[in-house]
C-alpha atoms as a PDB file:
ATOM      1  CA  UNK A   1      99.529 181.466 103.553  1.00  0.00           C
ATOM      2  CA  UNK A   2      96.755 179.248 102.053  1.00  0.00           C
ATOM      3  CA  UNK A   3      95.009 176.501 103.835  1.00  0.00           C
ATOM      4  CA  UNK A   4      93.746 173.080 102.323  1.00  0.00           C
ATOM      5  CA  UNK A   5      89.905 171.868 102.624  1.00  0.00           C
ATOM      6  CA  UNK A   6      91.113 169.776 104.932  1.00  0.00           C
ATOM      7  CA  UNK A   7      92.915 171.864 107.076  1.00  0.00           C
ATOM      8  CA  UNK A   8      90.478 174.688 107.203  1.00  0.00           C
ATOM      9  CA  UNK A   9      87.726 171.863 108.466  1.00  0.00           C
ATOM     10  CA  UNK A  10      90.023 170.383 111.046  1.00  0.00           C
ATOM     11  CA  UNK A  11      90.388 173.212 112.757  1.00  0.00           C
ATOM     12  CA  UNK A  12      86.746 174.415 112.426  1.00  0.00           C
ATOM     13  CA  UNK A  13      86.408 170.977 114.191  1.00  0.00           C
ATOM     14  CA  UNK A  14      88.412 171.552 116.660  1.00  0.00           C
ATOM     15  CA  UNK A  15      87.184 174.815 117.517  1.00  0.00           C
ATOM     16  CA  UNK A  16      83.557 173.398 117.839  1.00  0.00           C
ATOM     17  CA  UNK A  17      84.549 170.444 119.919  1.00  0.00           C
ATOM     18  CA  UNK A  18      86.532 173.103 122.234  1.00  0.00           C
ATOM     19  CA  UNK A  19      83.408 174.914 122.349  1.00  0.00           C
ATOM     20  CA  UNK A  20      81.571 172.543 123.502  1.00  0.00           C
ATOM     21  CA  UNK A  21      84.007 171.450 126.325  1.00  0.00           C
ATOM     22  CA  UNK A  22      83.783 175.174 127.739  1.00  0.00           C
ATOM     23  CA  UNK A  23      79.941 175.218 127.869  1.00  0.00           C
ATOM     24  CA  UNK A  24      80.324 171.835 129.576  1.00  0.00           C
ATOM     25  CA  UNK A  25      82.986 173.063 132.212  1.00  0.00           C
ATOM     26  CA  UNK A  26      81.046 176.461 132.978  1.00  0.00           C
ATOM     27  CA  UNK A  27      77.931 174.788 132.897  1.00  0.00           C
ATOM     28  CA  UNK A  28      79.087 172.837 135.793  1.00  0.00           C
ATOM     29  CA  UNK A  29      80.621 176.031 137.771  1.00  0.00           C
ATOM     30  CA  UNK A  30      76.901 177.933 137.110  1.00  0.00           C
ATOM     31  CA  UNK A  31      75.342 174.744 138.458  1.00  0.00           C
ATOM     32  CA  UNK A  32      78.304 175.215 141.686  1.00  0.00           C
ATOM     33  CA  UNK A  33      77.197 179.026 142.403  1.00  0.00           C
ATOM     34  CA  UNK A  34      73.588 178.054 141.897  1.00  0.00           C
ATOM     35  CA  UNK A  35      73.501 175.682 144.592  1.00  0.00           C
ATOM     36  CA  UNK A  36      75.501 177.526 146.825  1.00  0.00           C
ATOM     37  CA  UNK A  37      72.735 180.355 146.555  1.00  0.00           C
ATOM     38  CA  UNK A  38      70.341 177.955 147.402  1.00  0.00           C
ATOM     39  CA  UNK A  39      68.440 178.588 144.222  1.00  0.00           C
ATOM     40  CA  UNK A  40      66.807 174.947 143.522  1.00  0.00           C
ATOM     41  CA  UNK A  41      64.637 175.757 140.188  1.00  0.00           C
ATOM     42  CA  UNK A  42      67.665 177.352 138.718  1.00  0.00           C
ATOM     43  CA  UNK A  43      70.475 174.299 139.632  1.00  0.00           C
ATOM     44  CA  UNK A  44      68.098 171.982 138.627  1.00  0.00           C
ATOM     45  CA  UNK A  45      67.580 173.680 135.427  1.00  0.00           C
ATOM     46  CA  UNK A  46      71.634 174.259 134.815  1.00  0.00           C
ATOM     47  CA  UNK A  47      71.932 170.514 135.524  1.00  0.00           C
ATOM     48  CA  UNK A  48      69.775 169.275 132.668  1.00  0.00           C
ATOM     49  CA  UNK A  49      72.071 172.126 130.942  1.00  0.00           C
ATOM     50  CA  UNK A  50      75.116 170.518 132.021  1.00  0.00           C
ATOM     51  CA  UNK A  51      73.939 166.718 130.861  1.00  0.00           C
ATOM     52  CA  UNK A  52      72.864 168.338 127.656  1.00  0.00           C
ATOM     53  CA  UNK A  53      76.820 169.864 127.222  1.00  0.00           C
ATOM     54  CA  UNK A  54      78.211 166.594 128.464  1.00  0.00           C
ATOM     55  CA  UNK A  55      75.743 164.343 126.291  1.00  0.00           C
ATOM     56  CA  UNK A  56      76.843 167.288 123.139  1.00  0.00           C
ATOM     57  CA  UNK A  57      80.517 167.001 123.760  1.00  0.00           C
ATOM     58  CA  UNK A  58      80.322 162.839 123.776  1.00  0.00           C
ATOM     59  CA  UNK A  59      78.628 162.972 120.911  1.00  0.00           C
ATOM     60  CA  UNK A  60      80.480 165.538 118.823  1.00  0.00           C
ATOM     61  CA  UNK A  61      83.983 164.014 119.589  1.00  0.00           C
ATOM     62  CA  UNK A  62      82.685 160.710 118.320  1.00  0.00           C
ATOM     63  CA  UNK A  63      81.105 162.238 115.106  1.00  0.00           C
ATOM     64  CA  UNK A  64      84.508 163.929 114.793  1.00  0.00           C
ATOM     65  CA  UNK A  65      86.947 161.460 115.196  1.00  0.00           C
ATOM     66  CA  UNK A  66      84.592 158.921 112.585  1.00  0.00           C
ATOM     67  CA  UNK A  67      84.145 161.876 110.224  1.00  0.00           C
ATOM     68  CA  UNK A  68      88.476 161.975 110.769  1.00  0.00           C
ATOM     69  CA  UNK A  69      88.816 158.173 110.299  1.00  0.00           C
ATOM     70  CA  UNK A  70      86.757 158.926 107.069  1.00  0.00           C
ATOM     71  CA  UNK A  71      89.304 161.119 105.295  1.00  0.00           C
END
């Protein structure tokens, strides 16, 4: 089985943008368990963490779907 260009980077874009969406989701379970172990310095750093992922996962999905529009 051979794969187009196109193909091969659509999924590779997929896979990155899925990626992202899992750091995002256990970013926010971390940031959960944190603050149930009362451990402040760590929650607050897993939040900027988590609005880092989110900010990532905005951003790649719009640089995706241009770079798709663009084909």
């Amino acid at each position: 089985m051979t794969w187009s260009t196109d193909a091969v980077i659509t999924k590779q874009q997929k896979t990155a943008l899925n990626m992202a969406k899992f750091i995002q989701a256990q970013s926010l379970l971390l940031l959960e368990k944190l603050n149930e172990l009362d451990l402040d310095t760590e929650a607050d750093l897993c939040e900027k963490l988590h609005e880092d992922a989110e900010q990532l996962f905005r951003t790649l999905a719009v640089r995706l779907n241009d770079f798709q529009e663009d084909l």
